[in-house]
C-alpha atoms as a PDB file:
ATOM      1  CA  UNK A   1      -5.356   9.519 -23.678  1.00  0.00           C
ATOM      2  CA  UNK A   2      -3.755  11.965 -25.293  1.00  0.00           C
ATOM      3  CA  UNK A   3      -4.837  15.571 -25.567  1.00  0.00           C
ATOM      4  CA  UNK A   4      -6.936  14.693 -29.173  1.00  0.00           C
ATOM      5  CA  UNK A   5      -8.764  11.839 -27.038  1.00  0.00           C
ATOM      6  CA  UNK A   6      -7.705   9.049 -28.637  1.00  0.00           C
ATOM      7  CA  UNK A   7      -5.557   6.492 -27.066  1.00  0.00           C
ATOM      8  CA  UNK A   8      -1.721   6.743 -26.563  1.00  0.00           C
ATOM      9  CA  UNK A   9       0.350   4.032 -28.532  1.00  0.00           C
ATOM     10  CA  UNK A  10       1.102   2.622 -24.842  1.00  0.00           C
ATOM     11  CA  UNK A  11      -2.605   2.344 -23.793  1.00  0.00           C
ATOM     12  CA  UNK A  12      -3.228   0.541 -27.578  1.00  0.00           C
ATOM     13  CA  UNK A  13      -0.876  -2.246 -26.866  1.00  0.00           C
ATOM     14  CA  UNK A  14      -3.141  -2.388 -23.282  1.00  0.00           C
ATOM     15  CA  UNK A  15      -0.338  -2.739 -21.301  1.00  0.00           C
ATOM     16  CA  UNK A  16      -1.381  -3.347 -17.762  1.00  0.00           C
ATOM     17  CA  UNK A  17       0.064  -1.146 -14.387  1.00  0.00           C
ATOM     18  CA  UNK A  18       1.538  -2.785 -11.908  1.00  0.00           C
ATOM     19  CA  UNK A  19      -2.071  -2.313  -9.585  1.00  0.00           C
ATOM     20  CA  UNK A  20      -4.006  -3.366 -12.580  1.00  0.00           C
ATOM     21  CA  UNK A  21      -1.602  -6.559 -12.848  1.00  0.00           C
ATOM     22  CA  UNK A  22      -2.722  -7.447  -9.223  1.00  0.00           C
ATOM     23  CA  UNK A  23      -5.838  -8.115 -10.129  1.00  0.00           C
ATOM     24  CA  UNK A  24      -4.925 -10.135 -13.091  1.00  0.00           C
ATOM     25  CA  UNK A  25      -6.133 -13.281 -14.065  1.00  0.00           C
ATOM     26  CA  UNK A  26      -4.162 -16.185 -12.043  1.00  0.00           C
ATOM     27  CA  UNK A  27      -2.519 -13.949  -9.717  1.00  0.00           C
ATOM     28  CA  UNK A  28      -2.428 -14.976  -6.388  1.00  0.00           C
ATOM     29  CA  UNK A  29      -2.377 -12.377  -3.648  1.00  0.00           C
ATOM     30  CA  UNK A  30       0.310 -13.153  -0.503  1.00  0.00           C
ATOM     31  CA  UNK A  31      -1.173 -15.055   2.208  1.00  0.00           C
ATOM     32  CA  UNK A  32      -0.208 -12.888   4.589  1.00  0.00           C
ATOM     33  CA  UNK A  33      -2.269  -9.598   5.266  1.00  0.00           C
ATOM     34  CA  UNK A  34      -0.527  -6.455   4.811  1.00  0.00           C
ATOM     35  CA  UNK A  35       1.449  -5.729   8.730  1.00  0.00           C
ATOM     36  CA  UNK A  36       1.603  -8.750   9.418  1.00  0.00           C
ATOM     37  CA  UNK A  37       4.512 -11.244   9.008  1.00  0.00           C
ATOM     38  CA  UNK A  38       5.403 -14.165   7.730  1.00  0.00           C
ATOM     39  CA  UNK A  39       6.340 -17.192   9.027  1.00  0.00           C
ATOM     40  CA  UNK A  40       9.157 -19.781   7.790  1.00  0.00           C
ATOM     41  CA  UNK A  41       8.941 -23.568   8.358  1.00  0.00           C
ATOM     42  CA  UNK A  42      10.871 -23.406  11.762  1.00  0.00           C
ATOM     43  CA  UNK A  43       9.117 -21.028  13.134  1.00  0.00           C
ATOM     44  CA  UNK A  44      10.937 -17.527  12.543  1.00  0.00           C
ATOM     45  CA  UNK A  45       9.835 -14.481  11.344  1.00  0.00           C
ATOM     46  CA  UNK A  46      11.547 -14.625   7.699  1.00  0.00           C
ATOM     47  CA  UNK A  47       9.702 -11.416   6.342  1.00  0.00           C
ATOM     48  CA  UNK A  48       8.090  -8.522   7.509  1.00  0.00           C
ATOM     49  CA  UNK A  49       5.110  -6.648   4.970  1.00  0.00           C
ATOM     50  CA  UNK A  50       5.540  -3.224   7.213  1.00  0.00           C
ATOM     51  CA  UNK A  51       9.425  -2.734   5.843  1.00  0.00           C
ATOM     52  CA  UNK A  52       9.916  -3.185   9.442  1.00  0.00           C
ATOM     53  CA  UNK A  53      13.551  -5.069  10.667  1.00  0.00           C
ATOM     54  CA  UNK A  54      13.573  -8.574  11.110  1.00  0.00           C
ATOM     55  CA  UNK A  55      12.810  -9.713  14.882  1.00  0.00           C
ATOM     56  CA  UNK A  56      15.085 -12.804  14.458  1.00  0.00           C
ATOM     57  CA  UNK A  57      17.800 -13.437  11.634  1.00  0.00           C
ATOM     58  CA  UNK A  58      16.568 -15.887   8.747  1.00  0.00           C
ATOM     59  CA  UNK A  59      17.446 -19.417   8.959  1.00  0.00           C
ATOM     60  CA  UNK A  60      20.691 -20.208   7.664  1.00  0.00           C
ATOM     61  CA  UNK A  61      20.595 -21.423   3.517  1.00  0.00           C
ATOM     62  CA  UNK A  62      22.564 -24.603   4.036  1.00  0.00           C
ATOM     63  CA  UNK A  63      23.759 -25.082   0.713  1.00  0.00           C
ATOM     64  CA  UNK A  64      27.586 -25.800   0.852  1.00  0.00           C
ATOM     65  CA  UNK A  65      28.094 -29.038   0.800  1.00  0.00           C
ATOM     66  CA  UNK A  66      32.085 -29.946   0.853  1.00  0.00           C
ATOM     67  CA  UNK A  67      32.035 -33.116  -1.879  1.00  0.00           C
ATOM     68  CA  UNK A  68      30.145 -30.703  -3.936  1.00  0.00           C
ATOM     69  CA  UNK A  69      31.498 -27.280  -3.882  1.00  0.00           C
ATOM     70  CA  UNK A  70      35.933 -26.560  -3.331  1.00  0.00           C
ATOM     71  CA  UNK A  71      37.182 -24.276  -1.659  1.00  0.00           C
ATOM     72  CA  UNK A  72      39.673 -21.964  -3.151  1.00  0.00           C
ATOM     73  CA  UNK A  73      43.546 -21.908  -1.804  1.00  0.00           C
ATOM     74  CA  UNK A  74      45.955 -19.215  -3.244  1.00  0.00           C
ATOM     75  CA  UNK A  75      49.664 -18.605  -3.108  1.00  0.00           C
ATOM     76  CA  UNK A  76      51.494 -16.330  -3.841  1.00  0.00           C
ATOM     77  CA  UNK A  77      55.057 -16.802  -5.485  1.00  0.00           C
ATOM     78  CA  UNK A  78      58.499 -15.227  -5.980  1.00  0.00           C
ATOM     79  CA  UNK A  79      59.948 -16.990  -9.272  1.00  0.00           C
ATOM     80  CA  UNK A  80      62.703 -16.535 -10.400  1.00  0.00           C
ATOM     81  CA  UNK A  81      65.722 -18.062 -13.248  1.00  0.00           C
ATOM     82  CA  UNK A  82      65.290 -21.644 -11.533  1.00  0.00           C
ATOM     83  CA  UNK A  83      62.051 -23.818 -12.490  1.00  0.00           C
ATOM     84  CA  UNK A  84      59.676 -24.451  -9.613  1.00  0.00           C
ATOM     85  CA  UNK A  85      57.234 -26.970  -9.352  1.00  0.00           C
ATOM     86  CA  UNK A  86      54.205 -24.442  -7.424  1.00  0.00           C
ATOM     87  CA  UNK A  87      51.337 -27.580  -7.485  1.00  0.00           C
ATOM     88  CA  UNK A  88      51.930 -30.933  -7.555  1.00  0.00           C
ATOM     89  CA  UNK A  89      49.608 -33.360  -8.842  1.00  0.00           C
ATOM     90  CA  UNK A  90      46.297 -33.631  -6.933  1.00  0.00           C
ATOM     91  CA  UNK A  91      45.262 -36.894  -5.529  1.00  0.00           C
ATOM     92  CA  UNK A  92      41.771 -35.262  -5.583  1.00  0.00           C
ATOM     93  CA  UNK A  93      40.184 -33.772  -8.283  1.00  0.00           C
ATOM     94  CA  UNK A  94      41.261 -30.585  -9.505  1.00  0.00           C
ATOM     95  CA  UNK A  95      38.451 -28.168 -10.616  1.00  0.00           C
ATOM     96  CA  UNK A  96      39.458 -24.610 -11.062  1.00  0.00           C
ATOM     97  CA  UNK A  97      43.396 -23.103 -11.468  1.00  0.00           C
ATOM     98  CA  UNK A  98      44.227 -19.457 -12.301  1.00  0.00           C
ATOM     99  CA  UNK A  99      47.729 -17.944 -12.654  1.00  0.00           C
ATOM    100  CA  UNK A 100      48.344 -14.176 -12.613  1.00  0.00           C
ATOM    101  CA  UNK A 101      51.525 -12.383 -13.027  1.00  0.00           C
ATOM    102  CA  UNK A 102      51.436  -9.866 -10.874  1.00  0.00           C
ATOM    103  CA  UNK A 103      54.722  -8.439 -11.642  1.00  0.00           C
ATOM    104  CA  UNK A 104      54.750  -5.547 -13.745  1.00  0.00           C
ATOM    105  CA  UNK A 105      57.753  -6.067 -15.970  1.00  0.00           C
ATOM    106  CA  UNK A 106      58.770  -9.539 -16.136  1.00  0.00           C
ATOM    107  CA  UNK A 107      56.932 -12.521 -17.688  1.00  0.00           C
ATOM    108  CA  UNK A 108      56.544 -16.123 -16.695  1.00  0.00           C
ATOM    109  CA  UNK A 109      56.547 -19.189 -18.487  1.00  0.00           C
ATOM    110  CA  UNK A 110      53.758 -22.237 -16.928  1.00  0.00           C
ATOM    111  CA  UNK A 111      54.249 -25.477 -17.591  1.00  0.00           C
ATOM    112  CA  UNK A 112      52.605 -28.765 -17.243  1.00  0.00           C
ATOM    113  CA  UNK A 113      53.874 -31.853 -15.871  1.00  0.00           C
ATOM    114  CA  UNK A 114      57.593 -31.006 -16.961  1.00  0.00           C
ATOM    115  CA  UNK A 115      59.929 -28.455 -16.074  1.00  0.00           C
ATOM    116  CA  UNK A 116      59.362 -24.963 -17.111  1.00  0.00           C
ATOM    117  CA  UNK A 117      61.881 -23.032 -19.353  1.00  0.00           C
ATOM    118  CA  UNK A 118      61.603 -19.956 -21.833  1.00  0.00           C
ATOM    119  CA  UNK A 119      61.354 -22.725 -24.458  1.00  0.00           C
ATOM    120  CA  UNK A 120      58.686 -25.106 -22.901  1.00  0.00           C
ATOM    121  CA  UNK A 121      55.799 -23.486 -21.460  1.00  0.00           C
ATOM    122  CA  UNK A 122      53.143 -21.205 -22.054  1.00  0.00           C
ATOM    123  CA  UNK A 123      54.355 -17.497 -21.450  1.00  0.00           C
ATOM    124  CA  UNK A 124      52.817 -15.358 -19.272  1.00  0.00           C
ATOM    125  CA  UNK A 125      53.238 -11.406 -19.754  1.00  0.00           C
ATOM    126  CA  UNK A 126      53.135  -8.709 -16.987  1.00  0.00           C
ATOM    127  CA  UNK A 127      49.825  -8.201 -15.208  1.00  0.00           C
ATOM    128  CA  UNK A 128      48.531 -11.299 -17.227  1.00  0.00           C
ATOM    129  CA  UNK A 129      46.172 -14.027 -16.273  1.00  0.00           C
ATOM    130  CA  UNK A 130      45.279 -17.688 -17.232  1.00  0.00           C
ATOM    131  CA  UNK A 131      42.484 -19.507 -15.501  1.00  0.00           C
ATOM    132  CA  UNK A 132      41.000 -23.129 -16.518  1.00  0.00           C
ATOM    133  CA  UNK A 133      37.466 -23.523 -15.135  1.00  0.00           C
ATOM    134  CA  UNK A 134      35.919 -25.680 -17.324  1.00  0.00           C
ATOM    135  CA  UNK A 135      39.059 -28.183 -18.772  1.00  0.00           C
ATOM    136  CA  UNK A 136      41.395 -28.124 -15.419  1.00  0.00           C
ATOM    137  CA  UNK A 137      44.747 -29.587 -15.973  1.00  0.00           C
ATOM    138  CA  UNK A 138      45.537 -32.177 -13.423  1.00  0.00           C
ATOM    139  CA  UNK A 139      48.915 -32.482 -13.463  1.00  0.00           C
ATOM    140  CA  UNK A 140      52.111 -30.612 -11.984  1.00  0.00           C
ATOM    141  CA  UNK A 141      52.226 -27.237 -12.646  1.00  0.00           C
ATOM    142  CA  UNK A 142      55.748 -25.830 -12.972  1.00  0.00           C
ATOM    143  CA  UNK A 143      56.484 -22.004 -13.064  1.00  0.00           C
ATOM    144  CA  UNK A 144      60.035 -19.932 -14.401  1.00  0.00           C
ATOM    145  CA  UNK A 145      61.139 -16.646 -14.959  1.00  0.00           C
ATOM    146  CA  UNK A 146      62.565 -14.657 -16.990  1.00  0.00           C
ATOM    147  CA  UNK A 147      64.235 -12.422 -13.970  1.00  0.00           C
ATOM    148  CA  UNK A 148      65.841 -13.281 -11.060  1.00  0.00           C
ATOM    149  CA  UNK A 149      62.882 -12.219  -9.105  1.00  0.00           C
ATOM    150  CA  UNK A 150      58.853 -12.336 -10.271  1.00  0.00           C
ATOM    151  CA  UNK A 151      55.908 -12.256  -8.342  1.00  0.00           C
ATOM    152  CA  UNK A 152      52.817 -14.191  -9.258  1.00  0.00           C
ATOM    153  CA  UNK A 153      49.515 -15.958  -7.773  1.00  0.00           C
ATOM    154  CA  UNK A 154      48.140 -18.968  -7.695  1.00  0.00           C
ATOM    155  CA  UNK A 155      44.761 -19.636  -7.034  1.00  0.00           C
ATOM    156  CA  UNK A 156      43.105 -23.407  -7.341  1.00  0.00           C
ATOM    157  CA  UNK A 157      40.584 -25.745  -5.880  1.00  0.00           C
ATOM    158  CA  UNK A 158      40.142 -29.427  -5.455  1.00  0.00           C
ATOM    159  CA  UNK A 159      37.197 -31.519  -4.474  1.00  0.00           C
ATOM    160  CA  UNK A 160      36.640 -35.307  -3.922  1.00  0.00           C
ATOM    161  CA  UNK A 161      35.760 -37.351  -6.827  1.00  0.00           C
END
């Protein structure tokens, strides 16, 4: 209320607290008392109501699963005037491929399943990045630059089909 007695344009909309929303309709309280704990399915304490520290870590999540989930690799190169062929052609499935050109002066030219060269590829300027995460090409990647000395990274991941 405000200091006229009527109600606030907060309290008109009847928003509820958060104790107020507690007792709402279709809430359902924890079935655990307040200091007590909680127990998970094998048997450890996964919670504790108090605030107090765990008495046993939580069970481990379990969720990576190898065929489902890559892990990332990364390289890094030194490129220079001579095309290199950085990652050959997967026999796998190739699901995620970033290029950064780390150096800070020279660019890079990527290309795909031919040789790289100043004319064929897809230039890369300093401090630069490409990634492919949703369309991956799946052929050879090829890298040149355009000093006698460039560093970049590679970063990619394959998975079985």
């Amino acid at each position: 209320m405000n200091y006229r007695g009527r109600k606030t344009p907060y309290e008109q909309l009847n928003f509820r607290t958060t104790r107020e929303y507690g007792q709402a309709d279709g809430f359902t309280p924890p079935l655990v008392n307040p200091g007590e704990t909680s127990k998970s399915m094998s048997g450890g304490i996964v919670s504790n109501f108090t605030g107090q520290a765990y008495s046993q870590a939580p069970p481990p999540m379990g969720f990576y699963d190898g065929l489902k989930y890559g892990d990332i690799q990364q390289v890094a190169l030194n490129v220079g005037l001579v095309d290199q062929l950085v990652l050959s052609q997967p026999d796998v499935m190739r699901t995620f491929l970033l290029v950064t050109n780390i150096d800070p002066v020279s660019t890079i030219f990527i290309a795909f399943g031919s040789a790289a060269s100043a004319l064929v590829g897809l230039p890369l300027a300093p401090a630069n990045t490409v990634f492919f995460d949703s369309w991956v090409p799946q052929n050879d990647v090829h890298i040149i630059g355009n000093a006698a000395s460039v560093l970049a990274l590679l970063m990619y991941s394959n998975k079985a089909i």
